[in-house]
Protein backbone atom coordinates (compact mmCIF):
# COMPACT_ATOMS: atom_id res chain seq x y z
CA UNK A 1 41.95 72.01 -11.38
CA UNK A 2 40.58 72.57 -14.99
CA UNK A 3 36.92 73.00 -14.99
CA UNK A 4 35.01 70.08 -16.87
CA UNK A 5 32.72 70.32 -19.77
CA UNK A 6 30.57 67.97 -21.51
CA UNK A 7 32.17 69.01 -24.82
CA UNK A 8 30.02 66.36 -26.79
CA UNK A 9 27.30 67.94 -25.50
CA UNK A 10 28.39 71.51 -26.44
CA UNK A 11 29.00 70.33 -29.74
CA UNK A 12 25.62 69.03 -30.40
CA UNK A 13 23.94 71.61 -29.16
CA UNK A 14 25.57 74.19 -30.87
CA UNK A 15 24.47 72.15 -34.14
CA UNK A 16 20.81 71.74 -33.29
CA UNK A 17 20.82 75.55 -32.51
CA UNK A 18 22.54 75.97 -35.95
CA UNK A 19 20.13 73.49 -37.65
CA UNK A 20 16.92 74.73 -36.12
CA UNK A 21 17.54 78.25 -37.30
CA UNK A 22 18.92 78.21 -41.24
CA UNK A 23 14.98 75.31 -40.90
CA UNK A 24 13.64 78.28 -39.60
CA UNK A 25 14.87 80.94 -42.90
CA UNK A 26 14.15 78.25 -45.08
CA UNK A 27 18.26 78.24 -46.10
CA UNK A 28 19.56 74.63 -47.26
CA UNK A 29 23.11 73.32 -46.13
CA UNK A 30 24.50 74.69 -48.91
CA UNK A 31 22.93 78.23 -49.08
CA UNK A 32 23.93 78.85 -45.63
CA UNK A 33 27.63 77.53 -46.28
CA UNK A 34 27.54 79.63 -49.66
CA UNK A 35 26.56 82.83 -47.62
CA UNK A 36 28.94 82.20 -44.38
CA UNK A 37 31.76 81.36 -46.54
CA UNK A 38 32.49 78.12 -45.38
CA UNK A 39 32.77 74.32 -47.25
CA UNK A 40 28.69 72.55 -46.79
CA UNK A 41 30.51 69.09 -45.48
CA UNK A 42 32.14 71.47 -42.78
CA UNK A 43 29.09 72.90 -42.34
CA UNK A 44 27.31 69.32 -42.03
CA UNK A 45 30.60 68.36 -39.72
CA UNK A 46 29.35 71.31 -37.58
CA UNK A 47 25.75 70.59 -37.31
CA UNK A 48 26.23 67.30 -36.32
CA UNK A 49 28.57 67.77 -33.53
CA UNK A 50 31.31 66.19 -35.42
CA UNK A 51 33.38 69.72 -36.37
CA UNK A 52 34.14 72.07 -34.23
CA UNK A 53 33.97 75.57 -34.92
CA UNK A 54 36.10 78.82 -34.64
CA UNK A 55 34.73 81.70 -32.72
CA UNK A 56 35.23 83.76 -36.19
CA UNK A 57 33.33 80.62 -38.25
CA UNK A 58 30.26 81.03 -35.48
CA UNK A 59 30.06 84.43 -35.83
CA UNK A 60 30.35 83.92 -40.32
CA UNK A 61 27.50 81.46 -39.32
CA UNK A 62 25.16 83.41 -37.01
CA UNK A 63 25.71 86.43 -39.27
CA UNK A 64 24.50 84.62 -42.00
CA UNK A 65 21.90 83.33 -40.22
CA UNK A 66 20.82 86.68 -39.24
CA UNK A 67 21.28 86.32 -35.46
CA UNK A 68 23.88 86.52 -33.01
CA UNK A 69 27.12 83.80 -31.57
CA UNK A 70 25.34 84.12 -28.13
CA UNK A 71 22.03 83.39 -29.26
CA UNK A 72 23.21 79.92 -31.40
CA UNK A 73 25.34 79.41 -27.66
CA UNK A 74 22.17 80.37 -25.64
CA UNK A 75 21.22 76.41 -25.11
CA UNK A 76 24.80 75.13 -24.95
């Protein structure tokens, strides 16, 4: 039997986590898109739990972000 996740609820958190931290450096949507390579309405997609993102996109994102994939997943 496949094991159940609250995917909704993986998705937002992920975004909060990704939110909370480019607030944190001060980086707009756009900066952080600019620097981790990616579109900023992905980006916005991805923060709001709307997009879901590629292990290699998280780890553009929490290298950009100066932190680590497991850290943005910590609360997930």
């Amino acid at each position: 039997m496949p094991v159940e996740v609250d995917e909704t609820a993986i998705l937002l958190a992920l975004g909060r986590a990704i939110t909370a931290r480019r607030d944190e450096l001060g980086l707009s949507q756009r900066g952080l898109a600019t620097e981790a390579g990616l579109d900023r309405v992905f980006l916005r997609g991805i923060e709001d739990g709307t997009r879901k993102a590629t292990v290699v996109t998280l780890i553009r994102l929490a290298t950009a972000l100066d932190t680590t994939a497991a850290a943005l997943l910590a609360d997930c």
